[in-house]
Protein backbone atom coordinates (compact mmCIF):
# COMPACT_ATOMS: atom_id res chain seq x y z
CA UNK A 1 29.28 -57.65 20.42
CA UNK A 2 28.32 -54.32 21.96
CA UNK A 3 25.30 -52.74 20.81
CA UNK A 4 25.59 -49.45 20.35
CA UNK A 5 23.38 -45.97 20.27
CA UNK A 6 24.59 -42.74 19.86
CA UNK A 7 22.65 -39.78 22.00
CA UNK A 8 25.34 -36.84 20.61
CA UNK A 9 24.47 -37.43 17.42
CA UNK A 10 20.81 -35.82 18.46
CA UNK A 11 22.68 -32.77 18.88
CA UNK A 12 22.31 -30.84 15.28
CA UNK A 13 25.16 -31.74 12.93
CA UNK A 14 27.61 -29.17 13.69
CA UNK A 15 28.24 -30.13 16.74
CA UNK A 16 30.38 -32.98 15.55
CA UNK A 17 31.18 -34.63 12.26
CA UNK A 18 30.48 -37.83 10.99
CA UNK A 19 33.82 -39.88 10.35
CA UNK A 20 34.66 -43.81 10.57
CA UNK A 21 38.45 -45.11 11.92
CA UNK A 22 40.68 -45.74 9.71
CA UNK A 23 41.29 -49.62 9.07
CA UNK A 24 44.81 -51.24 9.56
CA UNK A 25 46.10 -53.79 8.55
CA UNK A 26 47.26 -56.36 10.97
CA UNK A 27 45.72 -55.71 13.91
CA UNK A 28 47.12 -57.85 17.46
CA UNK A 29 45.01 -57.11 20.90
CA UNK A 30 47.96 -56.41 23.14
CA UNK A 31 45.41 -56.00 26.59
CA UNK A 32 41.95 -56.43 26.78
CA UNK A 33 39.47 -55.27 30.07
CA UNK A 34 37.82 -58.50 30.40
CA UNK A 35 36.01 -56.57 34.07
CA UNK A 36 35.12 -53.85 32.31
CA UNK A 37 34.05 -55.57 29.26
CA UNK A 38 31.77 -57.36 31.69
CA UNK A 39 30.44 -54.38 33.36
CA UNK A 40 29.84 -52.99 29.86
CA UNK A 41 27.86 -56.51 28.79
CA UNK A 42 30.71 -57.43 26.40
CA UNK A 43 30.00 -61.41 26.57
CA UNK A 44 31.56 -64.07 24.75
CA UNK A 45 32.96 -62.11 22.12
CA UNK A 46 35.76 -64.46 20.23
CA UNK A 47 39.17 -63.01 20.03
CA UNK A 48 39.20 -62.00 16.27
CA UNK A 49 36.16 -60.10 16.77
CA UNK A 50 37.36 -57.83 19.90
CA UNK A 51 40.79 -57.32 17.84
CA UNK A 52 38.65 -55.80 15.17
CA UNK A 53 36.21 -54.07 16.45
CA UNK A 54 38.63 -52.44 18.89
CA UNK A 55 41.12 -51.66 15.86
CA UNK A 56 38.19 -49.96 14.17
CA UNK A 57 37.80 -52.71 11.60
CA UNK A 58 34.78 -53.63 12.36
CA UNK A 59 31.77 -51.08 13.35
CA UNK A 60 29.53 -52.66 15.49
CA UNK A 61 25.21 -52.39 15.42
CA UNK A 62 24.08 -48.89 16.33
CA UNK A 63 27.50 -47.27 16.18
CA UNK A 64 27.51 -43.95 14.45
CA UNK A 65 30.89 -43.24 14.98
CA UNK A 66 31.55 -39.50 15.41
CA UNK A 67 34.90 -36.78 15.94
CA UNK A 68 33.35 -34.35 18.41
CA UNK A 69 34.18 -30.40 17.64
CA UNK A 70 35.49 -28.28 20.76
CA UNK A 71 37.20 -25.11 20.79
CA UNK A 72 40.16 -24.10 24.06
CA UNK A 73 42.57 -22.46 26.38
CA UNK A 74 45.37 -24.87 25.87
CA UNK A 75 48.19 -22.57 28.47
CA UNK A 76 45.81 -19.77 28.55
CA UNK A 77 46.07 -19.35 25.06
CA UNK A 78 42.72 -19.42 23.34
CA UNK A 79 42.31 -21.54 19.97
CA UNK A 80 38.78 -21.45 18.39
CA UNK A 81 38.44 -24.20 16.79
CA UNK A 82 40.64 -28.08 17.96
CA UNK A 83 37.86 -31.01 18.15
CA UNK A 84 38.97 -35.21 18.51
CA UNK A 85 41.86 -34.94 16.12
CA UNK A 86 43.13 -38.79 16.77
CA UNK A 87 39.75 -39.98 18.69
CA UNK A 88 36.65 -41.07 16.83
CA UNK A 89 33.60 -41.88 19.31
CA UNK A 90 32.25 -45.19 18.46
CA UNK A 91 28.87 -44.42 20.33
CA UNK A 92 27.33 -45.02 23.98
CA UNK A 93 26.35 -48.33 25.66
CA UNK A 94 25.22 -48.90 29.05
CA UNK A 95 27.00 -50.49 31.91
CA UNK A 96 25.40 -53.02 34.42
CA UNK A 97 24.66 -50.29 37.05
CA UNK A 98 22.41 -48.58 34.26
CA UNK A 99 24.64 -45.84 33.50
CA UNK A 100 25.46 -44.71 29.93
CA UNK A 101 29.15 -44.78 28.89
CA UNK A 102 31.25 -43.56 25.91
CA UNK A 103 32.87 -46.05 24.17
CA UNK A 104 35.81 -44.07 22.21
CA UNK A 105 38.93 -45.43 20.04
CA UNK A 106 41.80 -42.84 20.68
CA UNK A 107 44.52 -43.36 17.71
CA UNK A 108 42.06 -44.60 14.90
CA UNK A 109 43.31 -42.65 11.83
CA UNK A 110 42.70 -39.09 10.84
CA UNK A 111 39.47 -36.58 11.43
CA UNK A 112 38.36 -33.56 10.20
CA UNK A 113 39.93 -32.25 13.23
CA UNK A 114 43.34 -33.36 12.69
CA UNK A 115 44.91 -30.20 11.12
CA UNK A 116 47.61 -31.89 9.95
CA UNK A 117 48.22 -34.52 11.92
CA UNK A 118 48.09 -38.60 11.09
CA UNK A 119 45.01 -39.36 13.95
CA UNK A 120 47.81 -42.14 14.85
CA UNK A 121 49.44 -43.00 18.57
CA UNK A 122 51.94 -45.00 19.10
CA UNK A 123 52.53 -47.77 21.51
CA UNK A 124 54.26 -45.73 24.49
CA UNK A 125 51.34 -43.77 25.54
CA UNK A 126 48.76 -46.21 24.83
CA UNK A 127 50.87 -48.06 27.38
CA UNK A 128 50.95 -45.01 30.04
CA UNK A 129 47.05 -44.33 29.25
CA UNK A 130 46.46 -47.84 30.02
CA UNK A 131 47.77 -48.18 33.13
CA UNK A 132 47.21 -45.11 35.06
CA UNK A 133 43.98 -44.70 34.32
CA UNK A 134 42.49 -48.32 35.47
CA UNK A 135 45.26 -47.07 38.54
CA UNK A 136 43.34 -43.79 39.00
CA UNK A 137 40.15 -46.08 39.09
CA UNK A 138 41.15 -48.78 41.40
CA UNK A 139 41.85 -45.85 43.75
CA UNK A 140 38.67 -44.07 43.29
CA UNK A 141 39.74 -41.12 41.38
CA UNK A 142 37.07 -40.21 38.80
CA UNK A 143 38.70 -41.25 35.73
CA UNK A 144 37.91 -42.61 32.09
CA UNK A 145 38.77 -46.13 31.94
CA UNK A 146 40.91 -48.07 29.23
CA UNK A 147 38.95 -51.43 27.88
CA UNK A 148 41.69 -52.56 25.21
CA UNK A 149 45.04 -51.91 23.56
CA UNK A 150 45.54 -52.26 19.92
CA UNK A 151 48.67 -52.36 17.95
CA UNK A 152 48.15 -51.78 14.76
CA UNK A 153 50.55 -53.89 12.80
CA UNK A 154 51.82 -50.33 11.21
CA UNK A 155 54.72 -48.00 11.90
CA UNK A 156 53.81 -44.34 12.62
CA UNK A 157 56.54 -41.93 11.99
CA UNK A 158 57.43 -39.48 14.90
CA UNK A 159 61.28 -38.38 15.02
CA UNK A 160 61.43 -42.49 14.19
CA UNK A 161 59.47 -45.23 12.97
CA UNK A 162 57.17 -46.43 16.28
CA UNK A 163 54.85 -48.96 16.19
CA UNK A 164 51.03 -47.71 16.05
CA UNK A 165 48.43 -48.70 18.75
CA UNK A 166 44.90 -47.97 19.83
CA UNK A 167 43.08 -47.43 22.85
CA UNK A 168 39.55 -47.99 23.68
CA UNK A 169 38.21 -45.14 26.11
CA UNK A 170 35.17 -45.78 27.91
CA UNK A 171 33.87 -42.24 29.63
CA UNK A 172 30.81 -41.47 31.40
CA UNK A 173 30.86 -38.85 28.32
CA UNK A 174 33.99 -37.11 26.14
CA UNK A 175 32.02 -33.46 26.83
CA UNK A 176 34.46 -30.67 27.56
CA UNK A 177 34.60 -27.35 29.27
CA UNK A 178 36.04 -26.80 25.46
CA UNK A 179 32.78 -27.70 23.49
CA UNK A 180 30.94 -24.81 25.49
CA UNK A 181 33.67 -22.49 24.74
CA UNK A 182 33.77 -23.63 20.87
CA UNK A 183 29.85 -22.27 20.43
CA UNK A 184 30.21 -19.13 22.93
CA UNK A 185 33.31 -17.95 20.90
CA UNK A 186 30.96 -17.96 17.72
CA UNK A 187 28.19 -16.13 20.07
CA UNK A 188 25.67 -19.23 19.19
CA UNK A 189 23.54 -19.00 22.13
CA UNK A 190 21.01 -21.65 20.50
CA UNK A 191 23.99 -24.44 20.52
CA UNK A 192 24.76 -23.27 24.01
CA UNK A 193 21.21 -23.82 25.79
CA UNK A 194 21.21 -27.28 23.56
CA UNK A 195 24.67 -28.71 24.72
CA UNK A 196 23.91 -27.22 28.19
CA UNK A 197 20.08 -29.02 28.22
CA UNK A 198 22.13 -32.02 26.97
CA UNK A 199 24.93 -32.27 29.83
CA UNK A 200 22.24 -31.68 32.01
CA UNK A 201 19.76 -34.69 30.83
CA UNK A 202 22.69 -37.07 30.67
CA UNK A 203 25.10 -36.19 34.01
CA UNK A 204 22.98 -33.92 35.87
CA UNK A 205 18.75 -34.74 36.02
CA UNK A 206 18.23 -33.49 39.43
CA UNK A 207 19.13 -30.06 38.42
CA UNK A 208 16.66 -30.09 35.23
CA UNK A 209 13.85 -28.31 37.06
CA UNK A 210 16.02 -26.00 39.19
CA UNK A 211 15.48 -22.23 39.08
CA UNK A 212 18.52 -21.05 36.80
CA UNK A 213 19.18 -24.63 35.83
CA UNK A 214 22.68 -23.34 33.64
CA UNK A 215 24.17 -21.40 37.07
CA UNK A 216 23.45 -24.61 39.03
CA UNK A 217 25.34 -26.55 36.21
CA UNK A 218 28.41 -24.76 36.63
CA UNK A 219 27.96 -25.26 40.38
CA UNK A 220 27.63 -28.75 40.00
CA UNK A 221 30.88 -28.85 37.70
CA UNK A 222 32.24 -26.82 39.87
CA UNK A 223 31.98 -29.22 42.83
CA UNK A 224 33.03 -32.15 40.89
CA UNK A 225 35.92 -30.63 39.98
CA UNK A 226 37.72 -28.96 43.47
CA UNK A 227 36.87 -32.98 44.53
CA UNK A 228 38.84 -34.48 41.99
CA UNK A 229 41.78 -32.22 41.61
CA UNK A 230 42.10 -32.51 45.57
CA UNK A 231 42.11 -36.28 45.01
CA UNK A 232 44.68 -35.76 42.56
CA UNK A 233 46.89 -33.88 44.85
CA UNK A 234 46.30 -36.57 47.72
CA UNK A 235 48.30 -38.95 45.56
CA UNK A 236 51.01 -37.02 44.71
CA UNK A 237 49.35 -37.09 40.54
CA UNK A 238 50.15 -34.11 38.45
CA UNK A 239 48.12 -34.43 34.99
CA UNK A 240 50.51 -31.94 33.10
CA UNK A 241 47.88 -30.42 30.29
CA UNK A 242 45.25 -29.09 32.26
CA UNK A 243 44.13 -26.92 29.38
CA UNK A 244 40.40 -26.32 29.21
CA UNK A 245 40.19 -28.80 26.23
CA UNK A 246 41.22 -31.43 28.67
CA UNK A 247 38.46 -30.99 31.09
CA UNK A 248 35.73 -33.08 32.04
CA UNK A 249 32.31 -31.56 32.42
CA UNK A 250 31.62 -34.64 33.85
CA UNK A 251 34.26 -34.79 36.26
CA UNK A 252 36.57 -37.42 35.62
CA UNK A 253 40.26 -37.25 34.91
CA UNK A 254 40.81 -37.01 31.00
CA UNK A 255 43.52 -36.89 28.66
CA UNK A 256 46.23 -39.19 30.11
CA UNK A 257 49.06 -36.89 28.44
CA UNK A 258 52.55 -35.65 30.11
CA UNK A 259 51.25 -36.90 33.47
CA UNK A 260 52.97 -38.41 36.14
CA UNK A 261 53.05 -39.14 40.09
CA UNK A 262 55.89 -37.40 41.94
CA UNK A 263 58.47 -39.59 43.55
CA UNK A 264 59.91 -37.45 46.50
CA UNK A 265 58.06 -34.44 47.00
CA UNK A 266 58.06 -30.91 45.39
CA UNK A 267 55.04 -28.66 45.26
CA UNK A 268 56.83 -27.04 42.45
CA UNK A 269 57.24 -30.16 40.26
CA UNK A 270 56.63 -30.06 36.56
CA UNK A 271 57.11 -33.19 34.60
CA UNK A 272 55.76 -32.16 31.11
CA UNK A 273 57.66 -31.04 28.03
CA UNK A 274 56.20 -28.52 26.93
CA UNK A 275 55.00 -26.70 30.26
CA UNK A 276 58.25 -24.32 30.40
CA UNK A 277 56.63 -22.18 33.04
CA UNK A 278 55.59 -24.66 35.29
CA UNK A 279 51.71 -23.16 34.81
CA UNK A 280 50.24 -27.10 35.21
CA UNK A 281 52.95 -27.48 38.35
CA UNK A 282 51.31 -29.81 41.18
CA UNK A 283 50.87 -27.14 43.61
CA UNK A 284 49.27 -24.75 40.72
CA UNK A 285 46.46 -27.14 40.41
CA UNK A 286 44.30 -25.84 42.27
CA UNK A 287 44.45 -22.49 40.54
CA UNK A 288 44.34 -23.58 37.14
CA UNK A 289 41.10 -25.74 37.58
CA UNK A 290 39.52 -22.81 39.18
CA UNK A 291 40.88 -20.46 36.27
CA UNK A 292 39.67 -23.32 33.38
CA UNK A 293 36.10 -22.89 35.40
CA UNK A 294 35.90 -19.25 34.63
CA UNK A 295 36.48 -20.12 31.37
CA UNK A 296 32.79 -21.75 31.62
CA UNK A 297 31.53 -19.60 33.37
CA UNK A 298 32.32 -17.04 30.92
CA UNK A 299 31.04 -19.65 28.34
CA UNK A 300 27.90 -20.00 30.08
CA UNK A 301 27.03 -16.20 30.63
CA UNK A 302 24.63 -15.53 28.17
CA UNK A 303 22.15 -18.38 28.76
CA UNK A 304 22.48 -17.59 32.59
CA UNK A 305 21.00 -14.58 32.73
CA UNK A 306 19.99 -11.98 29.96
CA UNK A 307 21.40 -9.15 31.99
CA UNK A 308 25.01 -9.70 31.86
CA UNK A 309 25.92 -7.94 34.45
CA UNK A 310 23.97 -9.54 36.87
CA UNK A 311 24.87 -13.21 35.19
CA UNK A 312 28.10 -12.46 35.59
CA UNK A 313 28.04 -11.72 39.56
CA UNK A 314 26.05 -14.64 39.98
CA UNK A 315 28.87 -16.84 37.96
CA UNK A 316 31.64 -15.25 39.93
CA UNK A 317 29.67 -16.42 43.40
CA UNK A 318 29.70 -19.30 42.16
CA UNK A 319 33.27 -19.08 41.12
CA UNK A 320 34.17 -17.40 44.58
CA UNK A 321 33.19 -21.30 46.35
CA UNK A 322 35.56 -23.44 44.66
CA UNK A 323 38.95 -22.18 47.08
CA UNK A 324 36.70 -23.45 50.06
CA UNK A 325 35.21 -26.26 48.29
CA UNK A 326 38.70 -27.45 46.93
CA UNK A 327 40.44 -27.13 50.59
CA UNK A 328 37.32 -28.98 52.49
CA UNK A 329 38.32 -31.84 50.33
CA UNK A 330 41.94 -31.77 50.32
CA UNK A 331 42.17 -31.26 53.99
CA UNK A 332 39.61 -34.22 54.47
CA UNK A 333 41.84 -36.45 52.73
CA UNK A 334 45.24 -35.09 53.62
CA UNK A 335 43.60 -35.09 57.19
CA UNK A 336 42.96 -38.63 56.65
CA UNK A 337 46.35 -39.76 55.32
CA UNK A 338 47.94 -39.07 58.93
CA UNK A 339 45.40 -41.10 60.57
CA UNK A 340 43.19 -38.27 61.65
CA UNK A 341 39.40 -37.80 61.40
CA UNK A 342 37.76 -34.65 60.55
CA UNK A 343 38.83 -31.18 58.66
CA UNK A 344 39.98 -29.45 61.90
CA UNK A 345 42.25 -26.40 60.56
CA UNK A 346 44.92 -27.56 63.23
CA UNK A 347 45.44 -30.89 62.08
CA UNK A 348 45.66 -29.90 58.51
CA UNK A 349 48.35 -27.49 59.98
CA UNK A 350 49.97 -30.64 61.27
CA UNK A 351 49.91 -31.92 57.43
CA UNK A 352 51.62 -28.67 56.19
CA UNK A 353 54.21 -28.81 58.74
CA UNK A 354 55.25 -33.07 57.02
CA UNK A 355 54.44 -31.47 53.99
CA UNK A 356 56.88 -28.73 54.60
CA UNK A 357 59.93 -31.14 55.82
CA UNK A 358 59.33 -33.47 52.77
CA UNK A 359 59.72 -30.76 50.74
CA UNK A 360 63.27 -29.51 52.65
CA UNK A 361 64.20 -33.05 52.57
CA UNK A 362 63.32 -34.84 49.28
CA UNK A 363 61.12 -37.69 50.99
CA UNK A 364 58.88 -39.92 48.92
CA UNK A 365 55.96 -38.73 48.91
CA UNK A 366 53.89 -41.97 48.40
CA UNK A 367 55.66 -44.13 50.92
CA UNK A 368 55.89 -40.79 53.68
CA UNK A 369 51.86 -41.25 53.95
CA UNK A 370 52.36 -45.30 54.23
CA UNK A 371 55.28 -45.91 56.37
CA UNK A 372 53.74 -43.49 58.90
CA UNK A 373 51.09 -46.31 59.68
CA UNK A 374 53.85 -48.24 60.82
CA UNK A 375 55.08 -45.52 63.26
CA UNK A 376 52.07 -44.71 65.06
CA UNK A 377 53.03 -46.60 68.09
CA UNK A 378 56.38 -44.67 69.24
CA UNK A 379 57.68 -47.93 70.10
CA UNK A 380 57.89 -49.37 66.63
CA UNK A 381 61.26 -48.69 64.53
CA UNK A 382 61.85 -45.60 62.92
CA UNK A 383 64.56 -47.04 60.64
CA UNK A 384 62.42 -47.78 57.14
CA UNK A 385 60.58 -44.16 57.48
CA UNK A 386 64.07 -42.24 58.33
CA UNK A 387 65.49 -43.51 55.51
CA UNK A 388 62.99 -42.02 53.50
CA UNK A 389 64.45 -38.12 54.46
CA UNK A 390 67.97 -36.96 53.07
CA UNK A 391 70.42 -37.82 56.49
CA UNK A 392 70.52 -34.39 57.16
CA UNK A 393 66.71 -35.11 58.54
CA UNK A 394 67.76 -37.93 60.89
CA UNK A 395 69.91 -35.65 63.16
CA UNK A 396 67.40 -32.78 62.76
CA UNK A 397 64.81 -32.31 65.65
CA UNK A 398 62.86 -31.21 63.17
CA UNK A 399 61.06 -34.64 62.34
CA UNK A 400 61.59 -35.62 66.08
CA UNK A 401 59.11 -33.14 66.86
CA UNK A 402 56.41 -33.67 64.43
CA UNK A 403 56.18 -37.11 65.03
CA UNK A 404 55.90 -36.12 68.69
CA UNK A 405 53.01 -33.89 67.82
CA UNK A 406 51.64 -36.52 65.77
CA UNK A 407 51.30 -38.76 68.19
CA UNK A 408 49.98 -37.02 70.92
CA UNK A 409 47.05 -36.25 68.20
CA UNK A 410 46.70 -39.87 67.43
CA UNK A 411 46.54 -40.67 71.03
CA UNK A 412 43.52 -37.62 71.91
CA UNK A 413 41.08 -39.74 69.67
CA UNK A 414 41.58 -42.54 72.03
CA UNK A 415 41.37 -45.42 69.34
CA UNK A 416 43.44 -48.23 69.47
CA UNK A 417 47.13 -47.30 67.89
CA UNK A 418 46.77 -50.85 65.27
CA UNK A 419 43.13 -49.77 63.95
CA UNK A 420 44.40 -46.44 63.05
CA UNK A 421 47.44 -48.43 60.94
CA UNK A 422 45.22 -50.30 59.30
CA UNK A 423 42.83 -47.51 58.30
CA UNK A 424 45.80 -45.48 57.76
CA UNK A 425 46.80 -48.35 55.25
CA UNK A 426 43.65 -48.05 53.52
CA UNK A 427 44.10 -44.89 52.54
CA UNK A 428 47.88 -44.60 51.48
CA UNK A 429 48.88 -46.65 48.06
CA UNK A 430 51.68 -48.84 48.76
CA UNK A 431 52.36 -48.59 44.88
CA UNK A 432 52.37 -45.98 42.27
CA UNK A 433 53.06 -46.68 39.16
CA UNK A 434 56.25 -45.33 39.24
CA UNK A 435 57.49 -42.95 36.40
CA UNK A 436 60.99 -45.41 35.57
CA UNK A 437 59.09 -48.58 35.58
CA UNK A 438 56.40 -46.99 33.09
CA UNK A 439 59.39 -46.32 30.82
CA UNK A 440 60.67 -49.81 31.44
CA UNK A 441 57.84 -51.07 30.57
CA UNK A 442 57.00 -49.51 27.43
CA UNK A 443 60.52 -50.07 26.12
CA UNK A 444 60.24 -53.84 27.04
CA UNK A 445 56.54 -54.06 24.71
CA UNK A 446 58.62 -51.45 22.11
CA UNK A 447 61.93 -53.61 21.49
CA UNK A 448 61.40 -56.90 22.48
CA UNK A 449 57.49 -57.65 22.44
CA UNK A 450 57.62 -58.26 26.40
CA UNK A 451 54.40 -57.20 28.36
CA UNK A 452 55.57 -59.01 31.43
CA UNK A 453 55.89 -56.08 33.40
CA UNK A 454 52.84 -54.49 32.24
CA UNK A 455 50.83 -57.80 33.31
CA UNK A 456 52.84 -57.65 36.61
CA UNK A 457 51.16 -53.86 37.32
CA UNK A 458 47.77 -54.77 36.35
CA UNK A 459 48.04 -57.48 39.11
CA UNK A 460 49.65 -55.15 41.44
CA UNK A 461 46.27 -52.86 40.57
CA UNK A 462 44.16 -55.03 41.79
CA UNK A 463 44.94 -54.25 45.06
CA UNK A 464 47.35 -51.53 45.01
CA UNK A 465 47.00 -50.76 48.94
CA UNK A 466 48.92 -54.21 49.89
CA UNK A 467 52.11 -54.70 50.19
CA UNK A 468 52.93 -57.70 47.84
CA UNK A 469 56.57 -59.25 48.29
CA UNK A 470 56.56 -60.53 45.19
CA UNK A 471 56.08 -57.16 43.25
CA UNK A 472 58.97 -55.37 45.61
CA UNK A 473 60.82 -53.94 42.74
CA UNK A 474 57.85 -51.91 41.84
CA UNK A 475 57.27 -50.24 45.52
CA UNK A 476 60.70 -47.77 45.48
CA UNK A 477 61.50 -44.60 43.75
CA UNK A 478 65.06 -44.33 41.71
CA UNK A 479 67.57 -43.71 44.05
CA UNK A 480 68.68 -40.86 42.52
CA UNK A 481 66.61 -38.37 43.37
CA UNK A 482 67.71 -35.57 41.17
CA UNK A 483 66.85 -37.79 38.26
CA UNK A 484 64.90 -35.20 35.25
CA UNK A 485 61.89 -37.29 34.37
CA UNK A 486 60.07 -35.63 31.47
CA UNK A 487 56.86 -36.93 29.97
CA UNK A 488 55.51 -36.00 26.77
CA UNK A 489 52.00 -35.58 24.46
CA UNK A 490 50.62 -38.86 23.34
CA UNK A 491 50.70 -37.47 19.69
């Protein structure tokens, strides 16, 4: 078994409230993270005991489970008060590297924090959770990771009867940019200097003994952030909630809602529900992470600096660093993509101008980036990449001359053409878990108990940068490319 502490609970008592899951009654493990489990020193547990401790039937030595309270902007509307309304935090454990992890059960019954709601999931996003998070991870994306799925043995009721399921979260901590706005919004600057001293201790120690240790926090966040929304953005991954409630002061991607990864490419593409406005769109990302950082910032302001008005130009220099720390990064890697080296303004111009005719032309985005490593010697066929542009692009010079340009840039860092493919293909996913076969394989475990396709992804995650014949069917988009994919909540 795991053995448990529980730091948060420290913290004084309103701060979170005490509250155990909610047992069910015929609990099955549908997945289980024997890796992770590892890395997390889960040995030899037998079957019945991981079903039940990972169901919430069982709470393990040390655990003091826990529904943290957070307050935020969920599409710039503020709410005061929202906390873990379906996610009970079992407690912390460390990992073989030393590091301390959350270990959280997302669907375990209802919380003080629930306003209304059942605390249930259902199967579907459990599923989607699953998956592209330990996808996020194998690509190096700061993410929370997924170490089991639950069904419950009990229907939930939505618009029908779904079957219920749990997921164990593991996080290097389930602290929000919402928990500092929950205790400025009450003007608590006691709670404030405690949860900040806290984040501090546990994610950032070298900053402890700074000057203004709280301005070099939201720096720190800061950084963390323009990195991983630019690594987001690399991959063609729009997360789809990015309200402040869903925002990791640690940096990792949280809160695996109405997200998806584009299949052809459209800066303007919006796959969630509920986001009428397109305010979470991919290219808004940017924007909205900076915004949701103000939001600290404006959290933080009063344990900055007394004076206000000086704490407040000191948060907005701060503030003022994210556009250039968030293009650094995404020209680095968008720089890289093509087989360059470097941040160099003019080959990032170079990505723009692709960027630009995938956008006229509907071309995948994900296999763009990886079928150009097969191009970069201008004798190689151009067939498989063409194909990936509406027709209208194949008679265009358009393309012609990019690839020209391209080329001639490849050639000026006078490497040999086959080690840039093969660093190129190091880089550039061959798979994604594409948005149709997430649906087809939640409606295969839904009707007809059939996890074969889920099993077939976690293979393909292992190595998601090779192109595996056997697991073809998983490497294209839909062919129709004016297909409306919507996701929704995991409520």
């Amino acid at each position: 078994m795991l053995n448990f502490n529980n730091t948060f609970v420290t913290l004084p008592e309103y701060f979170y409230q005490e509250v155990n899951p909610t047992k069910v009654t015929n609990p099955s493990l549908i997945k289980f993270n024997y890796k992770l489990a590892e890395e997390l020193g889960l040995y030899d547990s037998r079957l019945e005991d991981i079903t039940n401790i990972f169901s919430g039937n069982i709470i393990c030595p040390g655990s003091q489970p826990i529904a943290q309270v957070y307050a935020g902007h969920q599409f710039g509307h503020f709410v005061p008060r929202l906390g873990d309304g379906r996610a009970i935090l079992l407690g912390e454990v460390f990992d073989s590297n030393g590091y301390r992890k959350d270990i959280q059960l997302k669907g375990s019954g209802r919380t003080p924090y629930s306003r209304g709601g059942d605390g249930r999931a259902w199967l579907g996003p459990v599923i989607r959770e699953y998956i592209i998070s330990e996808f996020m991870h194998n690509l190096a994306v700061p993410t929370t990771r997924s170490l089991a799925a639950v069904l419950t043995g009990e229907d939930i009721y939505r618009q029908e009867a779904l079957p219920g399921a749990i997921l164990t979260r593991v996080a290097s901590s389930h602290i929000r940019i919402g928990n500092f706005e929950y205790f400025a919004a009450k003007d608590d600057t006691e709670a404030l200097k405690l949860l900040a001293d806290y984040v501090i201790d546990r994610h950032y120690p070298l900053i402890k003994n700074d000057t203004n240790p709280y301005l070099s926090l939201l720096g720190q966040v800061l950084k963390k952030q323009s990195l991983l929304v630019a690594k987001w953005m690399s991959i063609g991954f729009i997360h789809g909630v990015m309200n402040t409630d869903n925002m990791s002061i640690s940096g990792e991607t949280i809160d695996y809602g109405p997200c998806a990864f584009m299949d052809y490419y459209d800066q303007n593409m919006v796959f969630s529900s509920i986001d009428n406005y397109g305010r979470y769109a991919y290219n808004n990302q940017p924007k909205i992470c900076q915004w949701n950082l103000s939001c600290l910032a404006e959290a933080l302001l009063p344990i900055i600096d007394s004076n206000k008005d000086h704490s407040i130009e000191l948060c907005t220099e701060a503030l003022n660093s994210f556009n250039q720390d968030f293009k650094s990064n995404f020209y680095r890697l968008m720089i890289g993509k093509i087989g360059l080296d470097g941040e160099l303004l003019e080959d990032f111009m170079l990505v723009q101008d692709l960027l630009d005719l995938m956008q006229k032309y509907k071309a995948d985005f994900t296999l763009t980036f990886r079928y150009l490593s097969k191009i970069v010697d201008e004798n190689n066929d151009l067939s498989s990449f063409l194909k990936l542009f509406d027709e209208e692009a194949n008679t265009s010079s358009e393309l012609n001359l990019w690839l020209s340009k391209w080329r001639l840039r490849l050639k000026s860092h006078n490497l040999d053409l086959s080690k840039i493919s093969h660093r190129m293909d190091l880089i550039n996913p061959a798979f994604i878990p594409r948005n149709h076969k997430i649906e087809e394989m939640i409606e295969k475990a839904h009707l007809n108990n059939d996890y074969s396709l889920m099993n077939d992804f976690l293979e393909i995650m292992e190595n998601p940068f090779q192109e595996q014949d056997i697991f073809r069917k998983y490497f294209f988009a839909p062919e129709n490319k004016a297909l409306n994919y919507v996701t929704f909540c995991g409520t």
